[in-house]
Protein backbone atom coordinates (compact mmCIF):
# COMPACT_ATOMS: atom_id res chain seq x y z
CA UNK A 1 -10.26 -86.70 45.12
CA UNK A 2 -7.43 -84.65 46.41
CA UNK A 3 -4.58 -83.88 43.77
CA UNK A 4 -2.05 -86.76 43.24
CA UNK A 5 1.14 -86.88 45.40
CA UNK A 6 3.15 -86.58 41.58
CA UNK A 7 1.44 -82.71 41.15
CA UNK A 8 2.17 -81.92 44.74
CA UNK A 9 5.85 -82.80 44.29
CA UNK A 10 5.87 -80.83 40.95
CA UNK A 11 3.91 -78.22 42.04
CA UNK A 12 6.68 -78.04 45.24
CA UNK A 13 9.70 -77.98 42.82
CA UNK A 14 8.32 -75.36 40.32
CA UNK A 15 7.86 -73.40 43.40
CA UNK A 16 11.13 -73.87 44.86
CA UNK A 17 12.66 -73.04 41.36
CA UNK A 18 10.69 -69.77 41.46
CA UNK A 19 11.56 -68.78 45.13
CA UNK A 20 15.41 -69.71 43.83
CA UNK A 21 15.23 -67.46 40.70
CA UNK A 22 13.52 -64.66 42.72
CA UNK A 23 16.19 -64.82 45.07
CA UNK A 24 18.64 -64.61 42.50
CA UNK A 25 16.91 -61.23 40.82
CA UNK A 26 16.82 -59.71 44.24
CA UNK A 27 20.63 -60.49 44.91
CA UNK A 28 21.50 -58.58 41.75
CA UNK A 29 19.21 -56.36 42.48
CA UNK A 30 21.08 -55.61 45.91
CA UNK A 31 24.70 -55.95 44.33
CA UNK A 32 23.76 -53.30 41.73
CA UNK A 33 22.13 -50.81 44.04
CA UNK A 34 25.28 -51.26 46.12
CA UNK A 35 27.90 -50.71 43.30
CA UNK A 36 25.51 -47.42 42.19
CA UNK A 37 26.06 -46.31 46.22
CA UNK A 38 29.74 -46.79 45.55
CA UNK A 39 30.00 -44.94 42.52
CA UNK A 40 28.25 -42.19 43.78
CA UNK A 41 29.63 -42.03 47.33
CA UNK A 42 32.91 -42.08 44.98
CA UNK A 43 31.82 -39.55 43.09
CA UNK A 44 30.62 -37.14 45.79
CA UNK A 45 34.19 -37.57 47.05
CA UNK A 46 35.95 -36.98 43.95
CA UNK A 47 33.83 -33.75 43.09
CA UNK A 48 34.61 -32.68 46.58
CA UNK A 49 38.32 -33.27 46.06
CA UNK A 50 38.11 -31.29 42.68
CA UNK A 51 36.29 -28.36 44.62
CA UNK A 52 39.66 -28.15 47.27
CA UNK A 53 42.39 -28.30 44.17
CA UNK A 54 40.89 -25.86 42.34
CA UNK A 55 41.74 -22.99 45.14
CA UNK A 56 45.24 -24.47 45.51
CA UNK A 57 47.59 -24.47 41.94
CA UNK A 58 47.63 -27.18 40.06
CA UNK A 59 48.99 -30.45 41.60
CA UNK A 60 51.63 -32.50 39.12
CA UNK A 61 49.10 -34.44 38.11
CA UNK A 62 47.70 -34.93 34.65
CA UNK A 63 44.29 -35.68 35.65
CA UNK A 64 44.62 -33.01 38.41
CA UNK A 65 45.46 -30.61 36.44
CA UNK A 66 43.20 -31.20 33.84
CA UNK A 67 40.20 -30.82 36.58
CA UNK A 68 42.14 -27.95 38.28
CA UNK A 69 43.27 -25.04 36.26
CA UNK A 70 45.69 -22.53 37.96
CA UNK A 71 43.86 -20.14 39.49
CA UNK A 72 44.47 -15.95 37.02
CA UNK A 73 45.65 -14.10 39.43
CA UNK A 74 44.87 -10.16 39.50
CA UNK A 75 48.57 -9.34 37.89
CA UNK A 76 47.58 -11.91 35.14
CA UNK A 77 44.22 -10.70 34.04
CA UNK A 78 45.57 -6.92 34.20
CA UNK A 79 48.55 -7.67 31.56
CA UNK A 80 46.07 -8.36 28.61
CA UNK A 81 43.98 -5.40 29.34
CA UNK A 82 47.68 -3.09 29.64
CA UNK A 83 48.52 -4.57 26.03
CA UNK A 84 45.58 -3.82 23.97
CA UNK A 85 45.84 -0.28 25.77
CA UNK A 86 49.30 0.19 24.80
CA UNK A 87 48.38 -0.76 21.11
CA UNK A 88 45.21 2.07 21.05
CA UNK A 89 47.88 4.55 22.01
């Protein structure tokens, strides 16, 4: 004889619970992979950001100016090398 209509019906709901659970895991699955898109579309853009303020001087900023230094000018980098010269003389 065929199986009994009672391990049909639990046969269906074990099945349903797995096709629910699966469904869960794959909707996290999906909402991870997007925040991990976000953080690194938001990253591109931030290290893109960073690349432009270090060729301007540095912005008020704390954070800015941590990530962008002022850029030595020529003058700068010559007045260290004009001291150690005047001290050899």
């Amino acid at each position: 004889m065929a199986t009994s209509k009672a391990k049909r019906s639990a046969a269906a709901k074990k099945a349903a619970r797995t096709r629910k659970r699966n469904a869960k895991l794959k909707a996290e699955a999906a909402k991870k992979a997007a925040a991990k898109r976000k953080r690194s579309a938001a990253a591109k853009k931030a290290a893109a950001s960073r690349k432009r303020t270090t060729r301007r001087a540095a912005p008020k900023r704390r954070t800015a100016r941590r990530a962008a230094p002022k850029r030595r000018t020529a003058a700068r980098k010559g007045g260290a090398k004009r001291r150690t010269a005047k001290r050899r003389r």
